[in-house]
PDB file of N, CA and C in Angstrom:
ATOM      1  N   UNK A   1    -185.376  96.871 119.315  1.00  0.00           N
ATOM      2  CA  UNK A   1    -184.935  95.586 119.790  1.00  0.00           C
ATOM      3  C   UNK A   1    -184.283  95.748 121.143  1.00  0.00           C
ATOM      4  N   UNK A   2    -184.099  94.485 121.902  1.00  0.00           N
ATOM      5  CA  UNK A   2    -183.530  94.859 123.290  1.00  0.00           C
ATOM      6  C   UNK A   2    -182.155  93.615 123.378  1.00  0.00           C
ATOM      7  N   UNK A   3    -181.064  94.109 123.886  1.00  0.00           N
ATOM      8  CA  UNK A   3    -180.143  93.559 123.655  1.00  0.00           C
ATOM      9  C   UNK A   3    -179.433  93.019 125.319  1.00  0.00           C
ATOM     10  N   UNK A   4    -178.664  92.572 125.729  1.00  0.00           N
ATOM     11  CA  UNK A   4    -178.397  92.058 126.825  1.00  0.00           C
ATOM     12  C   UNK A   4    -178.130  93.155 127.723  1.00  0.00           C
ATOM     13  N   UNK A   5    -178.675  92.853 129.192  1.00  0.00           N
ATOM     14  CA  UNK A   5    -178.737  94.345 129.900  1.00  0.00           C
ATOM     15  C   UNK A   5    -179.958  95.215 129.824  1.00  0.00           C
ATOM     16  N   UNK A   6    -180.790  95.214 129.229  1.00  0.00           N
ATOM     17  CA  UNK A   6    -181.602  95.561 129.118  1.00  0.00           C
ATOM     18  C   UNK A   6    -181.536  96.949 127.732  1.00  0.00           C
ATOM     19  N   UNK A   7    -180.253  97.141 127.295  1.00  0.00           N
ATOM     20  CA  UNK A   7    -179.561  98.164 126.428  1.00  0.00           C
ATOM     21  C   UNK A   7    -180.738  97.721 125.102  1.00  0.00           C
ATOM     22  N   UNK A   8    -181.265  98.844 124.575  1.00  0.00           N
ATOM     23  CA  UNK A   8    -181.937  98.910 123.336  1.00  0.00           C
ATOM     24  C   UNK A   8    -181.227  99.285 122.267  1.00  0.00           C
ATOM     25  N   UNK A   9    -181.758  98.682 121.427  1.00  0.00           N
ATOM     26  CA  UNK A   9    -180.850  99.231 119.998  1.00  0.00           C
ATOM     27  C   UNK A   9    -181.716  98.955 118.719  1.00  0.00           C
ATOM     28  N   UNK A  10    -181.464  99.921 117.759  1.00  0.00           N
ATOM     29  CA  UNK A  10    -181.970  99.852 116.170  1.00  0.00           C
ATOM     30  C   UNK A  10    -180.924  99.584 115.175  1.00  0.00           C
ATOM     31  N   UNK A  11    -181.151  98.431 114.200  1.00  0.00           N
ATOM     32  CA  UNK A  11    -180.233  98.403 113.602  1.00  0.00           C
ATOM     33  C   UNK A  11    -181.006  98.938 111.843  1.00  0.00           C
ATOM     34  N   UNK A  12    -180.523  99.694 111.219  1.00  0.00           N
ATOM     35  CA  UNK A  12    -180.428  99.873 110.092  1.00  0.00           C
ATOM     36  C   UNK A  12    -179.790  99.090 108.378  1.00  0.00           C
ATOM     37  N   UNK A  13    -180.079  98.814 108.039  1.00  0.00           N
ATOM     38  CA  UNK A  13    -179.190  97.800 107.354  1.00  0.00           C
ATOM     39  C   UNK A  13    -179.698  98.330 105.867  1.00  0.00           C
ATOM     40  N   UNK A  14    -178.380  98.402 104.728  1.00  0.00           N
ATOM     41  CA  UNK A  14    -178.849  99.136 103.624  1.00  0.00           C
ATOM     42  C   UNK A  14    -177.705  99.663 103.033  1.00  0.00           C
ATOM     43  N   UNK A  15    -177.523  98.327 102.051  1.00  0.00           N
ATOM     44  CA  UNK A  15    -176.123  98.864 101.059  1.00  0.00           C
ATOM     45  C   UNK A  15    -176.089  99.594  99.749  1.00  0.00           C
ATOM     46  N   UNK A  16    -178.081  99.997  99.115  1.00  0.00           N
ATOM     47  CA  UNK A  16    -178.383  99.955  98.612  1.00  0.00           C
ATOM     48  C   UNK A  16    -179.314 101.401  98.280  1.00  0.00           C
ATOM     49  N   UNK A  17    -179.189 101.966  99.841  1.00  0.00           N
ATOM     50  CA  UNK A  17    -179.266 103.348  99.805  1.00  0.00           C
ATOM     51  C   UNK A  17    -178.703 104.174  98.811  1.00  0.00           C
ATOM     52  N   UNK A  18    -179.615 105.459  98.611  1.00  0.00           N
ATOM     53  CA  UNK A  18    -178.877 106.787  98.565  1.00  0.00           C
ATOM     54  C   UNK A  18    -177.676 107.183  99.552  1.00  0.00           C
ATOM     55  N   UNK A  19    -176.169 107.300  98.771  1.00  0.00           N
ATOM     56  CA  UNK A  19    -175.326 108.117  99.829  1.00  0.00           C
ATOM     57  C   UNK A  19    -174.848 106.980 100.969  1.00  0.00           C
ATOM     58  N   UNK A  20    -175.610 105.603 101.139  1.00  0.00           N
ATOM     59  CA  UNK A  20    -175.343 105.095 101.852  1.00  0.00           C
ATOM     60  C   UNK A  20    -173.766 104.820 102.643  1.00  0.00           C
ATOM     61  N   UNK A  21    -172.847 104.874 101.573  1.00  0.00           N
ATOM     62  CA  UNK A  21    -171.225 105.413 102.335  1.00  0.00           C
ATOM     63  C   UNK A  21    -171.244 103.508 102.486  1.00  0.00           C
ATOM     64  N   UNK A  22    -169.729 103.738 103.118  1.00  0.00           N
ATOM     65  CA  UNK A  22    -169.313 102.616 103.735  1.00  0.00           C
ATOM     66  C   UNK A  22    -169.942 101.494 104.352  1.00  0.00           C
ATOM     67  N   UNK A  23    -169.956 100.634 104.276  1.00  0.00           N
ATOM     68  CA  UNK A  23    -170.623  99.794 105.416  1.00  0.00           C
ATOM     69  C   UNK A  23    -169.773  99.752 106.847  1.00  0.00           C
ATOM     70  N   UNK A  24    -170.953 100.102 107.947  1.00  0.00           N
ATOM     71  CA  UNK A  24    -170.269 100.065 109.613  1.00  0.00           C
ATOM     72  C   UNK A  24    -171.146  99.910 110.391  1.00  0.00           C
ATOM     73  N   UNK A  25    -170.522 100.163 111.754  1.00  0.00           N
ATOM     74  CA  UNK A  25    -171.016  99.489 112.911  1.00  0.00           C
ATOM     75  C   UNK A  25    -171.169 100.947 113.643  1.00  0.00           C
ATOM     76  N   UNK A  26    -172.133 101.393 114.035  1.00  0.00           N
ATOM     77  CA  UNK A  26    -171.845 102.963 115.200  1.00  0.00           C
ATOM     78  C   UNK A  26    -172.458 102.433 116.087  1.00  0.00           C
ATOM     79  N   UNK A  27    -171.983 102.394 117.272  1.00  0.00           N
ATOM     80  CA  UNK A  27    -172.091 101.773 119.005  1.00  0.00           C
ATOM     81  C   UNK A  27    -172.080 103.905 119.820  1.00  0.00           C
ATOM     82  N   UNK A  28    -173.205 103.726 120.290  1.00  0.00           N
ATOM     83  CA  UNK A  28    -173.400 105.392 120.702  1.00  0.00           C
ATOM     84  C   UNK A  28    -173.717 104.413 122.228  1.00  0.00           C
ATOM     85  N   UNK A  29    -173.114 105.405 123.244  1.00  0.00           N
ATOM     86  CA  UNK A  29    -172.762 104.833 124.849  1.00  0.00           C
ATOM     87  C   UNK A  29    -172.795 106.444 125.322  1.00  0.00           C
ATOM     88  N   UNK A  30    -172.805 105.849 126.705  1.00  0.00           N
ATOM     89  CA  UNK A  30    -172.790 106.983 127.628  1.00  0.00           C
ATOM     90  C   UNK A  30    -171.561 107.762 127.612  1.00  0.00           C
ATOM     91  N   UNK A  31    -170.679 107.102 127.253  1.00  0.00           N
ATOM     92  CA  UNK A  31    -169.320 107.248 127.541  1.00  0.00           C
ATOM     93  C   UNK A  31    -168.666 107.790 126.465  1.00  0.00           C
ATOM     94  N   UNK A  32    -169.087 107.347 125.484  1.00  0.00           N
ATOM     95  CA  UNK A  32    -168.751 107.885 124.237  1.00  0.00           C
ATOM     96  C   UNK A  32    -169.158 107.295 122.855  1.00  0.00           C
ATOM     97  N   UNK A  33    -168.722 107.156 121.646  1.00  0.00           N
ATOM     98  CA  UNK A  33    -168.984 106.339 120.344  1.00  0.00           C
ATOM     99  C   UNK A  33    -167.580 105.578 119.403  1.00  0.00           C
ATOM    100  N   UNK A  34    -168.051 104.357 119.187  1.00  0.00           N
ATOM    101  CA  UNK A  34    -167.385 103.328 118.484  1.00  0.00           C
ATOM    102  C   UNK A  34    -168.064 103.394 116.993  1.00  0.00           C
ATOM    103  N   UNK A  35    -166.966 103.393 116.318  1.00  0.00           N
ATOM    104  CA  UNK A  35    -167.630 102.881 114.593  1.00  0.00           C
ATOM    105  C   UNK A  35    -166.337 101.971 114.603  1.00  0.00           C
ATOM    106  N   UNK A  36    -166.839 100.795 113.824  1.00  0.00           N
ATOM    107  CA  UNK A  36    -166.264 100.317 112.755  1.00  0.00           C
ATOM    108  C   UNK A  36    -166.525 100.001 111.609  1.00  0.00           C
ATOM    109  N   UNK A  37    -165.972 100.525 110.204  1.00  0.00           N
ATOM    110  CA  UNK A  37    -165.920 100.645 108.991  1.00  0.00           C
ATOM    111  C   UNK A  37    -165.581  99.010 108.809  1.00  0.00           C
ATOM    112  N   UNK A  38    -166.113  98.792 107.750  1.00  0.00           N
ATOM    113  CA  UNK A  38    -165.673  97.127 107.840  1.00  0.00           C
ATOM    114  C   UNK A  38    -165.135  97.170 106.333  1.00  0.00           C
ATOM    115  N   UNK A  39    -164.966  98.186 105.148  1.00  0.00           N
ATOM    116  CA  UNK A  39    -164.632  97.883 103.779  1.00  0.00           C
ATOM    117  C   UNK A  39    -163.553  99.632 103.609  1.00  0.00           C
ATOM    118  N   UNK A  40    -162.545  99.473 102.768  1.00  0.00           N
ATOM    119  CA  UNK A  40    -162.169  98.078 102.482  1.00  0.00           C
ATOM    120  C   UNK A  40    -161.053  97.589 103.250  1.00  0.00           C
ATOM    121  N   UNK A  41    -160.293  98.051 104.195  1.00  0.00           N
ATOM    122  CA  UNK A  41    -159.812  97.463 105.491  1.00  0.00           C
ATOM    123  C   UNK A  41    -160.029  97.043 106.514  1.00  0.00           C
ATOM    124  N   UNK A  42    -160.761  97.604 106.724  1.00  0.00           N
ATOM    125  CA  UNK A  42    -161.570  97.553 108.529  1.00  0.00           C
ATOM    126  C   UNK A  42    -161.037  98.733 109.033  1.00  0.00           C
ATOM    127  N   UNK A  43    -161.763  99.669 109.884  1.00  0.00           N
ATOM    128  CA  UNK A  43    -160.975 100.488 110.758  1.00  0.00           C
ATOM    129  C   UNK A  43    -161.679 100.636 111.557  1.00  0.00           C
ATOM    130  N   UNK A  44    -161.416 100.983 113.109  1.00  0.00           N
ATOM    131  CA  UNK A  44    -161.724 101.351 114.249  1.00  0.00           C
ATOM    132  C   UNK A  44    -162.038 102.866 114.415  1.00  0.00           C
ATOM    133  N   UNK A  45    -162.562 103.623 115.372  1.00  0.00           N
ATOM    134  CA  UNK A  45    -162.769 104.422 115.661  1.00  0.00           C
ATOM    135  C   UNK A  45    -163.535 104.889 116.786  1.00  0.00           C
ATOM    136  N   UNK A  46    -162.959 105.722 117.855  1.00  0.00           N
ATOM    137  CA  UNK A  46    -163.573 105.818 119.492  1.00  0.00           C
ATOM    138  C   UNK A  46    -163.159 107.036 119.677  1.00  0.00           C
ATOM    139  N   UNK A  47    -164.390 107.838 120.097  1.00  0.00           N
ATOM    140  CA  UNK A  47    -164.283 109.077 120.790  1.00  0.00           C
ATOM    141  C   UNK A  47    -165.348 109.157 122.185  1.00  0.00           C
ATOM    142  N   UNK A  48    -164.297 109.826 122.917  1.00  0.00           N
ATOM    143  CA  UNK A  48    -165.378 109.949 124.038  1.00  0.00           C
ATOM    144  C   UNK A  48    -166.540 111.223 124.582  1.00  0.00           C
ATOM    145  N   UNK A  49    -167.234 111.331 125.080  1.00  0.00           N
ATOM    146  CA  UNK A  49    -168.260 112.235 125.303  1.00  0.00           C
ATOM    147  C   UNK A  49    -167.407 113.916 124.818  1.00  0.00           C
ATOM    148  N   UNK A  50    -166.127 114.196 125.735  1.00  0.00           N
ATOM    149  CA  UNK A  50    -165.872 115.030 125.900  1.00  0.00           C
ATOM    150  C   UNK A  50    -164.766 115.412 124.952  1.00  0.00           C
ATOM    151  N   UNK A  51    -164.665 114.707 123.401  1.00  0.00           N
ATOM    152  CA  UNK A  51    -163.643 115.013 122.450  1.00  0.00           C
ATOM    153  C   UNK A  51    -164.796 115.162 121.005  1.00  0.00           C
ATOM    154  N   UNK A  52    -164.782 116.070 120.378  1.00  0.00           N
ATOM    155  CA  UNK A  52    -164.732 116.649 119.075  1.00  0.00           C
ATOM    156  C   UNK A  52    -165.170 115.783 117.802  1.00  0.00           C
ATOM    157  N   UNK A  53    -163.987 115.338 117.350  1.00  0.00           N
ATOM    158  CA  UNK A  53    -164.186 114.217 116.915  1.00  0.00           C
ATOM    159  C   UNK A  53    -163.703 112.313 117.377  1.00  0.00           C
ATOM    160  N   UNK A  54    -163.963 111.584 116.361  1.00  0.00           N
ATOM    161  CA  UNK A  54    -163.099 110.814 116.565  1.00  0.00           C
ATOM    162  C   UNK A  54    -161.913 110.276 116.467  1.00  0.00           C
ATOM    163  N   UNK A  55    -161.189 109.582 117.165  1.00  0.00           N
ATOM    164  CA  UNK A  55    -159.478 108.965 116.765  1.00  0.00           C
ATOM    165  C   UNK A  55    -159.596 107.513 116.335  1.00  0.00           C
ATOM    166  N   UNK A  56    -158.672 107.497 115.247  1.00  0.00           N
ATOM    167  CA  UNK A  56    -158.389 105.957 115.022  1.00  0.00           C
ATOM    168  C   UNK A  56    -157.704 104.929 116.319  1.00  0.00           C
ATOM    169  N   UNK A  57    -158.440 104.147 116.282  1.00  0.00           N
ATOM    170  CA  UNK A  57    -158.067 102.932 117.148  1.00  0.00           C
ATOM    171  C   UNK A  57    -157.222 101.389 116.552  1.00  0.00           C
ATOM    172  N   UNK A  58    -155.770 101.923 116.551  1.00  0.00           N
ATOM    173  CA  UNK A  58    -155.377 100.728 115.347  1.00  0.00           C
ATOM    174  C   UNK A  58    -155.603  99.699 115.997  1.00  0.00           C
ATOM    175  N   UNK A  59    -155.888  98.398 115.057  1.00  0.00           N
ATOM    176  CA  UNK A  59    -156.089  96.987 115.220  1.00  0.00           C
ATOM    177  C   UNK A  59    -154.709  96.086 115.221  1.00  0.00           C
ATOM    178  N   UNK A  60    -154.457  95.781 115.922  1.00  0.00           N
ATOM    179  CA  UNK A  60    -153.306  94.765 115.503  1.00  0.00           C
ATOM    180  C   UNK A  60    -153.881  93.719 114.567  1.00  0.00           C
ATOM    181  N   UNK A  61    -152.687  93.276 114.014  1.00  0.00           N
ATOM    182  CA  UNK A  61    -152.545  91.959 112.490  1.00  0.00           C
ATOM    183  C   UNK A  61    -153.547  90.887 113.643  1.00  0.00           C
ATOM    184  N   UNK A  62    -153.019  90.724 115.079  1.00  0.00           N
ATOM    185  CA  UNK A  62    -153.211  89.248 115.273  1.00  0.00           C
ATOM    186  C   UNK A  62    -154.445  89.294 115.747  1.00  0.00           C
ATOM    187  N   UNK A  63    -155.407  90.453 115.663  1.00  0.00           N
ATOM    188  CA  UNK A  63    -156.701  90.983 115.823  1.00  0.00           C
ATOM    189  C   UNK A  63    -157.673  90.731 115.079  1.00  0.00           C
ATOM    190  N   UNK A  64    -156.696  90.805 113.603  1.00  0.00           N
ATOM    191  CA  UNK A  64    -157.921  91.188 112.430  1.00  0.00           C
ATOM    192  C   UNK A  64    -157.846  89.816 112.059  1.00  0.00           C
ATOM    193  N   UNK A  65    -159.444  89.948 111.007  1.00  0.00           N
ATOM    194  CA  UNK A  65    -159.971  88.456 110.734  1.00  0.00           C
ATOM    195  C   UNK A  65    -160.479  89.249 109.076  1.00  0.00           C
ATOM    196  N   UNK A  66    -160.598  87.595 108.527  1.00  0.00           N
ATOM    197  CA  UNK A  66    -161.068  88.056 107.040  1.00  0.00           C
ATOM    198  C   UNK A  66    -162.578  87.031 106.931  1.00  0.00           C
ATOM    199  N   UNK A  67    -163.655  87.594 106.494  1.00  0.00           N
ATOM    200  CA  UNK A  67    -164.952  87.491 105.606  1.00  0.00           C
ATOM    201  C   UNK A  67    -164.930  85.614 105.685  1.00  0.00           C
ATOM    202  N   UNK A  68    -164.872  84.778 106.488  1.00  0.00           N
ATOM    203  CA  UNK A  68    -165.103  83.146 105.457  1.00  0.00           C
ATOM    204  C   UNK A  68    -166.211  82.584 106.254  1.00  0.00           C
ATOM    205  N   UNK A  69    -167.244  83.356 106.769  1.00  0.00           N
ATOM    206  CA  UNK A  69    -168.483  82.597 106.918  1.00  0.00           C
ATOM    207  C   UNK A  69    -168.912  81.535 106.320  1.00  0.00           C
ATOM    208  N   UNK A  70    -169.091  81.878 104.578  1.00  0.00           N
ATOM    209  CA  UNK A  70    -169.590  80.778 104.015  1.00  0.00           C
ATOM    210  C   UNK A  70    -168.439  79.332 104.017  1.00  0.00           C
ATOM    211  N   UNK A  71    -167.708  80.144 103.397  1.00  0.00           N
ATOM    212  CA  UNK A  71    -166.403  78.585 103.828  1.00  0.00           C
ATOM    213  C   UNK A  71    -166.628  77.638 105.029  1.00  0.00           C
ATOM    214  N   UNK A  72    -166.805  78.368 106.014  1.00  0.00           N
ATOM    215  CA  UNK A  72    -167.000  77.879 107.480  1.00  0.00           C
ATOM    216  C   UNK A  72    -167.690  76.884 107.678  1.00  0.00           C
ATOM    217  N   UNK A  73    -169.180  77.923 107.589  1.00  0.00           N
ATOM    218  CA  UNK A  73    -170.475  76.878 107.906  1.00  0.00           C
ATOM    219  C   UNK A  73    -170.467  75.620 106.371  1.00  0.00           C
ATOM    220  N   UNK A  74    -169.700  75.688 105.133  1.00  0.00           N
ATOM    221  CA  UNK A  74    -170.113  74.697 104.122  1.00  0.00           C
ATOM    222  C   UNK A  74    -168.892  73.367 104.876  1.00  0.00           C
ATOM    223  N   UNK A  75    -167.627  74.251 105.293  1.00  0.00           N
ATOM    224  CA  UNK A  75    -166.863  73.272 106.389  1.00  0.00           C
ATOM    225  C   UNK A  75    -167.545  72.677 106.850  1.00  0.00           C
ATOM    226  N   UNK A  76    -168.375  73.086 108.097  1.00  0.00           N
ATOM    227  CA  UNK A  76    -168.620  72.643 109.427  1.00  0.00           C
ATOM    228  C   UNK A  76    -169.942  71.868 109.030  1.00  0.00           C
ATOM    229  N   UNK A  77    -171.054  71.755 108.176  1.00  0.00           N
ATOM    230  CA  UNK A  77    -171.753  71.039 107.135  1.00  0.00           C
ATOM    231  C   UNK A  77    -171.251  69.819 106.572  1.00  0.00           C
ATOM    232  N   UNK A  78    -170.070  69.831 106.137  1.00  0.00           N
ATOM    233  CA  UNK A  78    -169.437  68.750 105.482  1.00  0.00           C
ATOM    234  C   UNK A  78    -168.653  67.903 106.369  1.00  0.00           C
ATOM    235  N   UNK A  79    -168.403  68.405 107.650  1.00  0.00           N
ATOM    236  CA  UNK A  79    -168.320  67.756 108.976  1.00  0.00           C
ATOM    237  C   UNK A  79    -166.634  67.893 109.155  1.00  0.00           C
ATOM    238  N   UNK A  80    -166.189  68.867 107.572  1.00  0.00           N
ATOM    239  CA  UNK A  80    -164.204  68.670 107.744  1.00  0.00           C
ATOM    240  C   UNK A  80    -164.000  69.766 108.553  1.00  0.00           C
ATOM    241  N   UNK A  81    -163.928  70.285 109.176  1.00  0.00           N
ATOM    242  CA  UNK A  81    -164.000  71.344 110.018  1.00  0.00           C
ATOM    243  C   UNK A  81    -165.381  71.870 111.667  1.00  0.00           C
ATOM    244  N   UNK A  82    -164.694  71.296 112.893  1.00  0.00           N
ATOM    245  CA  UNK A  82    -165.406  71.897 113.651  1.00  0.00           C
ATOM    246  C   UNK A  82    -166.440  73.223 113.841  1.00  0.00           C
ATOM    247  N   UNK A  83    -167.571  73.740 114.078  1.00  0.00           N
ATOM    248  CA  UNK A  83    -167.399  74.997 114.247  1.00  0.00           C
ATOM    249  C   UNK A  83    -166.842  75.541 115.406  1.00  0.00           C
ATOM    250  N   UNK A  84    -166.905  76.964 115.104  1.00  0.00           N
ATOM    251  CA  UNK A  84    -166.056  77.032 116.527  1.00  0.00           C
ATOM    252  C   UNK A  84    -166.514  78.790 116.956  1.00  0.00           C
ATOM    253  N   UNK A  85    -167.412  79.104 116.376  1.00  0.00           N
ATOM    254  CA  UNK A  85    -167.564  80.739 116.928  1.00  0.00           C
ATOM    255  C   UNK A  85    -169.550  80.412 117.200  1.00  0.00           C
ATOM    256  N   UNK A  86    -170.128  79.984 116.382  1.00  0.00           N
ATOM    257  CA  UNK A  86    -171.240  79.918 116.377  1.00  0.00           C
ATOM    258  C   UNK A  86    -172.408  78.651 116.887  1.00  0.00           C
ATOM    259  N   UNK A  87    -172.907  78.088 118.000  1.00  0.00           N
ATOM    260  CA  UNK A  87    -173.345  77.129 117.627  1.00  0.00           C
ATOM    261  C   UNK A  87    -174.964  77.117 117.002  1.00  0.00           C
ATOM    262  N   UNK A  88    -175.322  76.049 116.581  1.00  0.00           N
ATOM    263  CA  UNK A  88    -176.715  75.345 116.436  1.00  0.00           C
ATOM    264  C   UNK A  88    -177.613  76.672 116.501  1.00  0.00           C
ATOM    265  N   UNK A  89    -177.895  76.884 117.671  1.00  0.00           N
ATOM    266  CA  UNK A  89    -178.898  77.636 118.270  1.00  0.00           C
ATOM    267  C   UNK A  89    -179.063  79.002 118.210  1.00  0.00           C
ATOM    268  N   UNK A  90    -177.333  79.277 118.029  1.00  0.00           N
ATOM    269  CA  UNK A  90    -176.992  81.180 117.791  1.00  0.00           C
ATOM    270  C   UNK A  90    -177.644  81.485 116.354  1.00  0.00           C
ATOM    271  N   UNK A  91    -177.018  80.113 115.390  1.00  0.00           N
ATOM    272  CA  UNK A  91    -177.370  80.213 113.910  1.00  0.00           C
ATOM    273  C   UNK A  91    -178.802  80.466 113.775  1.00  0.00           C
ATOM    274  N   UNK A  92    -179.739  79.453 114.554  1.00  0.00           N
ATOM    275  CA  UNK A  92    -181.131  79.593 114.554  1.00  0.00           C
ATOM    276  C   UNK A  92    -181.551  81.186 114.933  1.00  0.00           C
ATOM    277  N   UNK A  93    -180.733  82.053 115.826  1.00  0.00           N
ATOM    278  CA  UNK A  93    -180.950  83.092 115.832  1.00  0.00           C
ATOM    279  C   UNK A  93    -180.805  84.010 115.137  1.00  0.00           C
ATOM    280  N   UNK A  94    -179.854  83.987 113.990  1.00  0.00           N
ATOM    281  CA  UNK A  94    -179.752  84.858 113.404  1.00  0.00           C
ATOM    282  C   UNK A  94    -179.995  84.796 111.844  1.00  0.00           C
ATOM    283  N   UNK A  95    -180.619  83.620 111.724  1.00  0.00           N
ATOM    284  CA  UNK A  95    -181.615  83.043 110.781  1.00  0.00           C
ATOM    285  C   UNK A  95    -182.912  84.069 110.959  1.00  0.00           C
ATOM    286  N   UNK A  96    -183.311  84.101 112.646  1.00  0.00           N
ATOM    287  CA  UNK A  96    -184.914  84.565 112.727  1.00  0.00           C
ATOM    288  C   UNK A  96    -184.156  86.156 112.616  1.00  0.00           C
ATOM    289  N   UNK A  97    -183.179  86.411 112.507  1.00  0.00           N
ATOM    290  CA  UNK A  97    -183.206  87.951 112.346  1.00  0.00           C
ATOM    291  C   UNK A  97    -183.267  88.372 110.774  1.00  0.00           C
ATOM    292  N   UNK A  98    -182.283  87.116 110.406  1.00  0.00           N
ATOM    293  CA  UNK A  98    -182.139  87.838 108.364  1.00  0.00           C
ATOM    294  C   UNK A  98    -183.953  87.845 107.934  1.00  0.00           C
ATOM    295  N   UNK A  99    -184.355  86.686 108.647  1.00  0.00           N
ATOM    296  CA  UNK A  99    -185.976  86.480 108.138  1.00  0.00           C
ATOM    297  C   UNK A  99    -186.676  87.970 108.262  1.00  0.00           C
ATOM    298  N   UNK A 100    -186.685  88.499 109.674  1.00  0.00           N
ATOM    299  CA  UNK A 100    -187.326  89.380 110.063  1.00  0.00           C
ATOM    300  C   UNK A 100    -186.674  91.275 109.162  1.00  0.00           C
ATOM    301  N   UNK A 101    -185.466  91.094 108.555  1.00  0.00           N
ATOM    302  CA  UNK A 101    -185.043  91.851 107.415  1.00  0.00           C
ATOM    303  C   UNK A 101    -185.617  91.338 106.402  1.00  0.00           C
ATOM    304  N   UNK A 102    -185.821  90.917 106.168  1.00  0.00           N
ATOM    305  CA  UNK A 102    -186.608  90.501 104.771  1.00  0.00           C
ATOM    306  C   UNK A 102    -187.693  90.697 104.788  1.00  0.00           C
ATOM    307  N   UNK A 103    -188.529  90.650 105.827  1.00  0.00           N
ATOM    308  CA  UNK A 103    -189.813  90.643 105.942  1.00  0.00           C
ATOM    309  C   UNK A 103    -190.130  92.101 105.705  1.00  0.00           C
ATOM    310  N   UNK A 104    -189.331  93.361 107.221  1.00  0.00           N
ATOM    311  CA  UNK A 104    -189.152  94.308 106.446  1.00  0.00           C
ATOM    312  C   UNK A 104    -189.123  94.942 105.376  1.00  0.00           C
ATOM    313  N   UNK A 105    -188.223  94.692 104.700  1.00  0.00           N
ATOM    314  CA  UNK A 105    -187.879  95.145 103.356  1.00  0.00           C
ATOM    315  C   UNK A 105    -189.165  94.832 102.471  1.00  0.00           C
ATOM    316  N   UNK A 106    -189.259  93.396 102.572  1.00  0.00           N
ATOM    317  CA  UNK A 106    -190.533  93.680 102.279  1.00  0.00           C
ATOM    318  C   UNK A 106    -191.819  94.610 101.860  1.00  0.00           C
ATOM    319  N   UNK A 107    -192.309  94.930 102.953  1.00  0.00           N
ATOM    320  CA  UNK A 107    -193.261  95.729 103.705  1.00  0.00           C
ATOM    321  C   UNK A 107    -193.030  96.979 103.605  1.00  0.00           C
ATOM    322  N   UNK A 108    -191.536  97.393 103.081  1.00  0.00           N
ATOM    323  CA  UNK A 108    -191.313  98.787 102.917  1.00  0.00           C
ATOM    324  C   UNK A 108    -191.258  99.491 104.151  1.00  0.00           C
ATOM    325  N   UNK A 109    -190.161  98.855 105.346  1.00  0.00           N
ATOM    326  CA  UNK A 109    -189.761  99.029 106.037  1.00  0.00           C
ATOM    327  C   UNK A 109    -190.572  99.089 107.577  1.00  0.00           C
ATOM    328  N   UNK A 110    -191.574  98.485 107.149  1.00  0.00           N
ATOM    329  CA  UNK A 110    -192.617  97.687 108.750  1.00  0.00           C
ATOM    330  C   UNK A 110    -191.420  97.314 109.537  1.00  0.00           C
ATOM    331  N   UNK A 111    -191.771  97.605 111.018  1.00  0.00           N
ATOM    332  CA  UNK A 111    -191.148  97.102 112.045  1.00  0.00           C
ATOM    333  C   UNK A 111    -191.513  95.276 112.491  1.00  0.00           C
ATOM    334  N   UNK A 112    -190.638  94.084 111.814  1.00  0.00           N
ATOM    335  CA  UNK A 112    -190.718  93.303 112.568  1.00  0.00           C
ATOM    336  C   UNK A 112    -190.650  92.949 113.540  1.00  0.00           C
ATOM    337  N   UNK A 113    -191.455  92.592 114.477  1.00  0.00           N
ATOM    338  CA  UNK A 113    -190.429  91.745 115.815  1.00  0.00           C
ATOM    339  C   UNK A 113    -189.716  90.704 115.622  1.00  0.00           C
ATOM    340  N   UNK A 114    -188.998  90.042 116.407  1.00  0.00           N
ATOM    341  CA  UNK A 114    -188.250  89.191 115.962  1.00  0.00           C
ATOM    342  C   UNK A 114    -188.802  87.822 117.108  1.00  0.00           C
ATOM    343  N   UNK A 115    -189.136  87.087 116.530  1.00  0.00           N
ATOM    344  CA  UNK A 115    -189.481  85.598 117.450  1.00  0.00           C
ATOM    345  C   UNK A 115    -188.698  85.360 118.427  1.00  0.00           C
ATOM    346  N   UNK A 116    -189.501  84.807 119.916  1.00  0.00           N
ATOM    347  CA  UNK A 116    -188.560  84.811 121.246  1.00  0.00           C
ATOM    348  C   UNK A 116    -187.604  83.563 120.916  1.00  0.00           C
ATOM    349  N   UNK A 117    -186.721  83.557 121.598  1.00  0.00           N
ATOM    350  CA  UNK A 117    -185.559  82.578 121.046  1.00  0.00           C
ATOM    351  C   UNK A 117    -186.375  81.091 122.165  1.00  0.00           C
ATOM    352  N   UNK A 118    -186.335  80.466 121.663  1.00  0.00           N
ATOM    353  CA  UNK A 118    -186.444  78.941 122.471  1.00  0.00           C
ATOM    354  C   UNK A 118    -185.543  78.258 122.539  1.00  0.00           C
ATOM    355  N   UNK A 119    -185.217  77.490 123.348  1.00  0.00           N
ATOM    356  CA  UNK A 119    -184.353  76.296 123.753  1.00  0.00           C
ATOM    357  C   UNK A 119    -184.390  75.593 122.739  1.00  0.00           C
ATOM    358  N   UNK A 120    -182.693  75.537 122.319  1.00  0.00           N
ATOM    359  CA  UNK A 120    -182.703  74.161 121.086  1.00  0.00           C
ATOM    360  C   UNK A 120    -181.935  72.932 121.490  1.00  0.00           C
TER     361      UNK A 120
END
């Protein structure tokens, strides 16, 4: 997949693996690597090219956020609540991505593409 900048990336997705571990995020850069662990606290983690391993990166309280997607969008549906991180069109995007995981999985791990985004 190609991401803004022209930066490529693969995402893996799979809670359901062998060994699969934690669920996270690994961001690999020139500069160095980011994980974040997202269960069951959240934690940070950044090392740069020229260190060993990695160091924790604490989060401040007024940083961290908790899981209420669904709350949100059944809010912002029911019209009692604005949205306010996602609009219309992002959703449509990441609709054509869960699709294109599924399709995958599917297929026993075929490479989807993912549909060009259009103007909504």
């Amino acid at each position: 997949m190609s991401l803004q900048e022209g930066i490529s990336g693969t995402f893996l997705i799979s809670e359901t693996g062998s060994h699969a571990g934690k669920p996270k995020v690994k961001i690999f850069g020139e500069k160095g690597t980011l994980v974040l662990e997202f269960v069951p606290e959240g934690k940070l983690y950044f090392g740069r090219r020229d260190q060993a391993q990695l160091e924790e990166v604490p989060i401040p309280q007024s940083l961290r956020g908790i899981w209420k997607v669904e709350e949100e969008f059944i809010g912002a549906i029911r019209n009692k609540t604005p949205f306010s991180h996602t609009s219309f069109s992002t959703g449509v995007q990441y609709m054509r991505f869960t699709e294109a995981v599924y399709r995958s999985y599917r297929n026993n791990g075929t490479r989807v593409p993912l549909a060009k985004h259009e103007n909504m």
